[in-house]
C-alpha atoms as a PDB file:
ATOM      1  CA  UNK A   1       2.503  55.858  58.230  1.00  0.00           C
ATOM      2  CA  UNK A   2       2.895  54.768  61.589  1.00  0.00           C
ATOM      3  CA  UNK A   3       5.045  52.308  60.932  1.00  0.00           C
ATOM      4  CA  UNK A   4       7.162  54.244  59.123  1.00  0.00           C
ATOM      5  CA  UNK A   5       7.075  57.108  62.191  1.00  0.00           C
ATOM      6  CA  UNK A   6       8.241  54.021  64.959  1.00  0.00           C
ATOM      7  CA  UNK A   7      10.809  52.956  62.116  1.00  0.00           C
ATOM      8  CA  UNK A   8      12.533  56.558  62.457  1.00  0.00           C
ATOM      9  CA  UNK A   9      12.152  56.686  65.939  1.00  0.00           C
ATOM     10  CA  UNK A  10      14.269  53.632  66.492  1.00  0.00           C
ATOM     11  CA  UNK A  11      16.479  53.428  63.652  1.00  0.00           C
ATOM     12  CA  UNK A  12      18.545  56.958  62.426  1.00  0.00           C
ATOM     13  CA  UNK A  13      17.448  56.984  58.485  1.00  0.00           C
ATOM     14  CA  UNK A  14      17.966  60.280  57.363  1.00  0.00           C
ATOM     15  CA  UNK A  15      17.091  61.388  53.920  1.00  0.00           C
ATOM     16  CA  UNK A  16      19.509  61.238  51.165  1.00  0.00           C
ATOM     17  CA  UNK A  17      20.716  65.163  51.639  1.00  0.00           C
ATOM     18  CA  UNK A  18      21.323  64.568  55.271  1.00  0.00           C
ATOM     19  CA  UNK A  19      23.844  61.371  55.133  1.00  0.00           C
ATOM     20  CA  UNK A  20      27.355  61.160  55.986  1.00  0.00           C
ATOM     21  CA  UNK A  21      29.038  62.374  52.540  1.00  0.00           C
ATOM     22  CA  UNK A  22      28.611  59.764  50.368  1.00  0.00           C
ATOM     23  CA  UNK A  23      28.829  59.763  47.101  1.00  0.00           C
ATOM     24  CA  UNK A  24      28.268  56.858  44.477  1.00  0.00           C
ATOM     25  CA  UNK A  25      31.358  56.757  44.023  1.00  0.00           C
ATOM     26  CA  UNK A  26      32.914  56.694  47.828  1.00  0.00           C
ATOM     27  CA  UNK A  27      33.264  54.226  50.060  1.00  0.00           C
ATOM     28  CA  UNK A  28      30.992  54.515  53.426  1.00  0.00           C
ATOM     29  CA  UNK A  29      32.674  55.722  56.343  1.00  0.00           C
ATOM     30  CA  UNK A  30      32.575  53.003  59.614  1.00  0.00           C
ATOM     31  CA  UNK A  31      30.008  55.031  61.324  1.00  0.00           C
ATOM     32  CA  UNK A  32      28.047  55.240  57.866  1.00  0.00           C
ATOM     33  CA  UNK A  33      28.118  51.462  57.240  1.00  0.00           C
ATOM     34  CA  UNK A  34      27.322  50.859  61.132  1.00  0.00           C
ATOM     35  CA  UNK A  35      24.053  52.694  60.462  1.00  0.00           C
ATOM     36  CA  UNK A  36      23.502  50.860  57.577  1.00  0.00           C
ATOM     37  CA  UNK A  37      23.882  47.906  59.519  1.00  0.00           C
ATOM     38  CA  UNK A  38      21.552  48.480  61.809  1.00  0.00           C
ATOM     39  CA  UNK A  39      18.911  49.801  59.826  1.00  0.00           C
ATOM     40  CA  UNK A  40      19.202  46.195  57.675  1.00  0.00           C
ATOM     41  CA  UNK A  41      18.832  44.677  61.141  1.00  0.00           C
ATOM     42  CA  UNK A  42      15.888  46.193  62.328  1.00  0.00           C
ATOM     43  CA  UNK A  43      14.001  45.462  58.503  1.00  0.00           C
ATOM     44  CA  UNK A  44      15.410  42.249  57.999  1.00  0.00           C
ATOM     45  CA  UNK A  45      13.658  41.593  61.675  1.00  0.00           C
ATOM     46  CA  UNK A  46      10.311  43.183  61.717  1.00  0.00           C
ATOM     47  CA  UNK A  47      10.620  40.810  58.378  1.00  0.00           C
ATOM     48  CA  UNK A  48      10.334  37.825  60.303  1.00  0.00           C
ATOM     49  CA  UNK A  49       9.149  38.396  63.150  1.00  0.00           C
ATOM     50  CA  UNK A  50       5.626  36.565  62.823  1.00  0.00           C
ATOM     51  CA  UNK A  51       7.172  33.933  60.354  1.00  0.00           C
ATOM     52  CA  UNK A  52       7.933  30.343  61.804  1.00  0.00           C
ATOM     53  CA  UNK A  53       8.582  29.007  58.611  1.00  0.00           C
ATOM     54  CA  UNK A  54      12.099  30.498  58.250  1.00  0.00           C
ATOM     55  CA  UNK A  55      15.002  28.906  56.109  1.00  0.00           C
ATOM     56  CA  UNK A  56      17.880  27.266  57.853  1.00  0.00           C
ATOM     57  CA  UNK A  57      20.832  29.796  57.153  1.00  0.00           C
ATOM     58  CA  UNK A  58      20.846  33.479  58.068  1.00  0.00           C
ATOM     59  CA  UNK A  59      21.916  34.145  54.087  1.00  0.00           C
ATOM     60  CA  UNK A  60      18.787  32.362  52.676  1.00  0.00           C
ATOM     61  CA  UNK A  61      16.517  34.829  55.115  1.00  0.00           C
ATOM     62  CA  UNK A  62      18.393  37.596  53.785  1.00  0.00           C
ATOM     63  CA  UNK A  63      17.743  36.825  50.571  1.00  0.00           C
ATOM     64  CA  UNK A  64      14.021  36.483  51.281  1.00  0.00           C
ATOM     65  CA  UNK A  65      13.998  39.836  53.493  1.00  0.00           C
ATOM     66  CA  UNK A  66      16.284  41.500  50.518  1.00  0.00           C
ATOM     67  CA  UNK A  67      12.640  43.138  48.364  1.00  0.00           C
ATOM     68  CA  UNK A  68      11.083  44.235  51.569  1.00  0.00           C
ATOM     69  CA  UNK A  69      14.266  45.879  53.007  1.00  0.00           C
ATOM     70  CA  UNK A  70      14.690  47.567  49.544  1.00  0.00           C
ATOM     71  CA  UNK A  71      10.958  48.404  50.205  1.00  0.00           C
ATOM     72  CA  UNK A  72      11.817  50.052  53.524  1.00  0.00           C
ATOM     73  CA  UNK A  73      15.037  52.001  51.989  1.00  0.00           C
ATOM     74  CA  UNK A  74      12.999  53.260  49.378  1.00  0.00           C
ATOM     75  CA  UNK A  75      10.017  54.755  51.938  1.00  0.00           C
ATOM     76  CA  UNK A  76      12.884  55.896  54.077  1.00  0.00           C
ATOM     77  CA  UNK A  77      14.311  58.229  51.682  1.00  0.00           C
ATOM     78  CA  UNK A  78      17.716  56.275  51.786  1.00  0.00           C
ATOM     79  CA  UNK A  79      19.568  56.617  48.454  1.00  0.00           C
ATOM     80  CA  UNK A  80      21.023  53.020  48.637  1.00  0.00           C
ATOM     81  CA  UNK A  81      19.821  49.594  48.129  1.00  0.00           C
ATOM     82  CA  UNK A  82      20.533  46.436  49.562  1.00  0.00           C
ATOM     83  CA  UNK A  83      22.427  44.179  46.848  1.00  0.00           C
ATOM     84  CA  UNK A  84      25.382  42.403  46.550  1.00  0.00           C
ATOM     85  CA  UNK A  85      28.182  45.458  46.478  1.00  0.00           C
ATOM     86  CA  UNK A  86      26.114  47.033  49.387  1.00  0.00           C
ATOM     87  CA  UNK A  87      26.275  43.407  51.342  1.00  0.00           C
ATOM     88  CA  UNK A  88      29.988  43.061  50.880  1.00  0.00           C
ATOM     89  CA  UNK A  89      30.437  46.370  52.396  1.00  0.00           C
ATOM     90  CA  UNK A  90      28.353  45.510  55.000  1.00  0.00           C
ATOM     91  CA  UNK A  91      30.103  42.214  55.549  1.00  0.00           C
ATOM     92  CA  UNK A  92      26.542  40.328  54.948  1.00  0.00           C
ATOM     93  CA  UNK A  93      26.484  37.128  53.051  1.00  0.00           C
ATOM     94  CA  UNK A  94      25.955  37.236  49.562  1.00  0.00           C
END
């Protein structure tokens, strides 16, 4: 629970029926898929930050990050999921 409490402290997640209006059918606004960005960041990070074994390229860690940053979204409340139309939006490798 802690974890979770520091997580919204540094990152804005909001629950699904306080974002930006999206639909599942809309596009994200900029300042949507900014936060979106950012809230990847910080799980892909806390991800591996105590692994040295990491793979070379940034798209191989993302897809090892990609169940535990679905993991986060979920506990978060955030209605969307990291996967491959979410990745192109966020200009992340697929």
């Amino acid at each position: 629970m802690a974890e979770e409490e520091q997580v919204a402290d540094s990152v804005a997640v909001r629950p699904e029926s306080h974002q930006i209006g999206i639909t599942s059918e809309a596009s994200p606004n900029k300042q949507e898929i900014e936060r979106r960005r950012e809230i990847v960041r910080q799980f892909f990070n806390d991800f591996w930050m105590f692994t040295d074994d990491k793979p070379r390229t940034f798209a191989e860690r993302l897809n090892r990050a990609e169940d535990h940053i679905n993991e986060r979204l979920a506990a978060c409340g955030e209605a969307w999921r990291l996967d491959a139309a979410t990745r192109r939006q966020l200009g992340l490798p697929n």
